[in-house]
Each structure stands twice: as structure tokens, then as C-alpha cells.
C-alpha atoms as a PDB file:
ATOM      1  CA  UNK A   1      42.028  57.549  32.937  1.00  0.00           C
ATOM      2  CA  UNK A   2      40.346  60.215  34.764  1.00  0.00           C
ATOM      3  CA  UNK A   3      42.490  62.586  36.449  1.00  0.00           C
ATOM      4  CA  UNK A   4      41.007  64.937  39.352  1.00  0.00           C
ATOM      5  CA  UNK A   5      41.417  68.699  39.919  1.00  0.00           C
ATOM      6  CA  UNK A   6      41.812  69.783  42.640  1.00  0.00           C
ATOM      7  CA  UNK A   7      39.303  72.215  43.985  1.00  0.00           C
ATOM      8  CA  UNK A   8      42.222  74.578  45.665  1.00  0.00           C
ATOM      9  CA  UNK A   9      42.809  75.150  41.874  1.00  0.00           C
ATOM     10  CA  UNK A  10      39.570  76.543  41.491  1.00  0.00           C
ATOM     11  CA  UNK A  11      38.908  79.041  44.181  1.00  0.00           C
ATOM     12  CA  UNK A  12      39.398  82.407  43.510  1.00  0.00           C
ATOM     13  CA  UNK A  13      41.876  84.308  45.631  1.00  0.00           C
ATOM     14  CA  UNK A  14      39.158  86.923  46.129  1.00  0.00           C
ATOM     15  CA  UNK A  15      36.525  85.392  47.785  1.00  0.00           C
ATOM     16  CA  UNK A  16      38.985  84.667  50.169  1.00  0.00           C
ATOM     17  CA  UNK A  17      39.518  88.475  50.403  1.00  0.00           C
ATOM     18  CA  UNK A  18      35.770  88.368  50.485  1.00  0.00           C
ATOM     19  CA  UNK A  19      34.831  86.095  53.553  1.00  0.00           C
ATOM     20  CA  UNK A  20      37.689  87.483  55.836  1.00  0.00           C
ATOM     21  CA  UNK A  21      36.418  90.819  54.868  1.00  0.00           C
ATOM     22  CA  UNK A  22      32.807  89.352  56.369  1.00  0.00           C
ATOM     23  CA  UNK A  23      34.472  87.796  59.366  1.00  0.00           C
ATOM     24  CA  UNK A  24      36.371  91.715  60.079  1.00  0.00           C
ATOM     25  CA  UNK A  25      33.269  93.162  59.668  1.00  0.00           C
ATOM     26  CA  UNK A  26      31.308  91.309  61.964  1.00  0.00           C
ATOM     27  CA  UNK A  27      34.155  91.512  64.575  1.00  0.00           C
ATOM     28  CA  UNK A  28      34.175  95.096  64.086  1.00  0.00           C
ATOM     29  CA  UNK A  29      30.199  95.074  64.925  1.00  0.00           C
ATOM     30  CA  UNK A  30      30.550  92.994  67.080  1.00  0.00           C
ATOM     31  CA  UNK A  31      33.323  95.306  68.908  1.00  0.00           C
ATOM     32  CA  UNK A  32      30.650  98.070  68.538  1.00  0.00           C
ATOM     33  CA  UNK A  33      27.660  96.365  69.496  1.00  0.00           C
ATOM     34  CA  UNK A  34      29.562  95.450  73.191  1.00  0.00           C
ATOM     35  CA  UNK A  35      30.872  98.944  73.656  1.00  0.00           C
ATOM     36  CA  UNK A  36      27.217 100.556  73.440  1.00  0.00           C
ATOM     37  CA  UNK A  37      26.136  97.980  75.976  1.00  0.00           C
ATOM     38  CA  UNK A  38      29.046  99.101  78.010  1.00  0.00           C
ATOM     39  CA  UNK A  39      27.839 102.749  77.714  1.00  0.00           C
ATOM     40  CA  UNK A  40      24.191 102.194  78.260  1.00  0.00           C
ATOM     41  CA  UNK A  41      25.504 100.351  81.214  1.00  0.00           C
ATOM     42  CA  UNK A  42      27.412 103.363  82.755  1.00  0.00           C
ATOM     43  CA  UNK A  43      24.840 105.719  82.401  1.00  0.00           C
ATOM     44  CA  UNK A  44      22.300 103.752  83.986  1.00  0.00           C
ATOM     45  CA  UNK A  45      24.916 103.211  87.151  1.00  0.00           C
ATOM     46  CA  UNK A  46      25.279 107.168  86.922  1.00  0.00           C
ATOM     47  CA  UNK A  47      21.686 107.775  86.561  1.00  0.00           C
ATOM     48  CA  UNK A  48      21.312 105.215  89.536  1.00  0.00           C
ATOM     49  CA  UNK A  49      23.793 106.554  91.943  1.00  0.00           C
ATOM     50  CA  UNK A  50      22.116 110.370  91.438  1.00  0.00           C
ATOM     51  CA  UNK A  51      18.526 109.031  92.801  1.00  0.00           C
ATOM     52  CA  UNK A  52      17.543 110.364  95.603  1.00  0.00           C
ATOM     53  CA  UNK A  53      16.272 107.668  99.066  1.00  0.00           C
ATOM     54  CA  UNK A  54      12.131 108.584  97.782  1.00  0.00           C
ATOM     55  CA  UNK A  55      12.815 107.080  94.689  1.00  0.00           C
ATOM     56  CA  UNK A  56      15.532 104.246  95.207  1.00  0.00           C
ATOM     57  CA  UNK A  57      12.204 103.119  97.874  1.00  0.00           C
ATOM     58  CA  UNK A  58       9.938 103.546  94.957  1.00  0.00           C
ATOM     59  CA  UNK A  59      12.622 100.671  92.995  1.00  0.00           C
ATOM     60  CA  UNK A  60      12.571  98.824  96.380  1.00  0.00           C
ATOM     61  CA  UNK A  61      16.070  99.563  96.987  1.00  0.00           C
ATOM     62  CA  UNK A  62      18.045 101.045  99.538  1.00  0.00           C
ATOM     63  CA  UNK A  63      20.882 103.118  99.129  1.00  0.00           C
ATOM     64  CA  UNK A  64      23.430 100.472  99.931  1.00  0.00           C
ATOM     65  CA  UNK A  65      21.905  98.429  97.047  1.00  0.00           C
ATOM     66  CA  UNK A  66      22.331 101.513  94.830  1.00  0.00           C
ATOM     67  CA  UNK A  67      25.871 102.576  95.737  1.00  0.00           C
ATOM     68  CA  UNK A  68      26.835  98.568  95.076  1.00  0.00           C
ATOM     69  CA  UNK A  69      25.879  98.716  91.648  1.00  0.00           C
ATOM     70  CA  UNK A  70      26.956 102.026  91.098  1.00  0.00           C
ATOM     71  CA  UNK A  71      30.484 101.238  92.000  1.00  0.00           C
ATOM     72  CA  UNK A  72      30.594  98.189  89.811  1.00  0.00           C
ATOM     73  CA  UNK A  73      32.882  98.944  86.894  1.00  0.00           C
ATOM     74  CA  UNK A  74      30.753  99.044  83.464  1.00  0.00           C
ATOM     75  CA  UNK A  75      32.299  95.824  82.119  1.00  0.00           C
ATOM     76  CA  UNK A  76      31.061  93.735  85.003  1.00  0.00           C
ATOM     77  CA  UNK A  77      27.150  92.736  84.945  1.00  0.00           C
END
């Protein structure tokens, strides 16, 4: 009779601590990663809204068009 180990048995309890170390990691990046977009994103709606008429015409937008997006809130695309 053969009799089956388990694999549970097997694993060691610290490449668990291993992979959910990965997964925080990457969620921490990940966190990071999203908060430079959000930053990029608020400095190009500052840099936008400080443009003068010449040069929003030179884009081919009006000054409604650039007080729109400047208003938007940095989270929203």
C-alpha cells in the first residue's frame, strides 16, 4: 500500500512569507506608479490653465477648452 503526502506538508511556511511579500510589493508600486501619473497629471492642468489665448490657438484650443480641463480634478482623465 502506497500512502500519499500531502503536498500542504511540504511547503515551506516561508515562501508563503515570500510571495505575499511579492504581491505587497507590487501593490506598493503599483500605489506609486498611479500617484506619479496623478502628479504629472496636475501639473500639466496647471501648466495648461497658465497659457496665455496665442498659445492655447497655437494647441487649437480656446480658453473654455483649457479652463475645462484645468478644473478637472487630477484623478479624473
Amino acid at each position: 500500500m502506497v500512502v500519499a503526502m500531502s503536498s500542504l506538508a511540504l511547503e515551506n511556511p516561508i515562501s508563503h512569507i515570500h510571495v505575499w511579500r511579492q504581491i505587497a510589493l507590487r501593490c506598493v508600486l503599483s500605489a506609486l506608479q498611479r500617484l506619479e501619473v496623478y502628479g504629472e497629471r496636475a501639473r500639466s492642468r496647471r501648466q495648461l490653465a497658465s497659457l496665455d489665448h496665442r498659445l492655447l490657438m497655437d494647441l487649437g484650443l480656446t480658453q473654455a477648452d483649457a479652463l475645462a480641463e484645468s478644473e478637472k480634478p487630477f484623478w479624473k482623465v
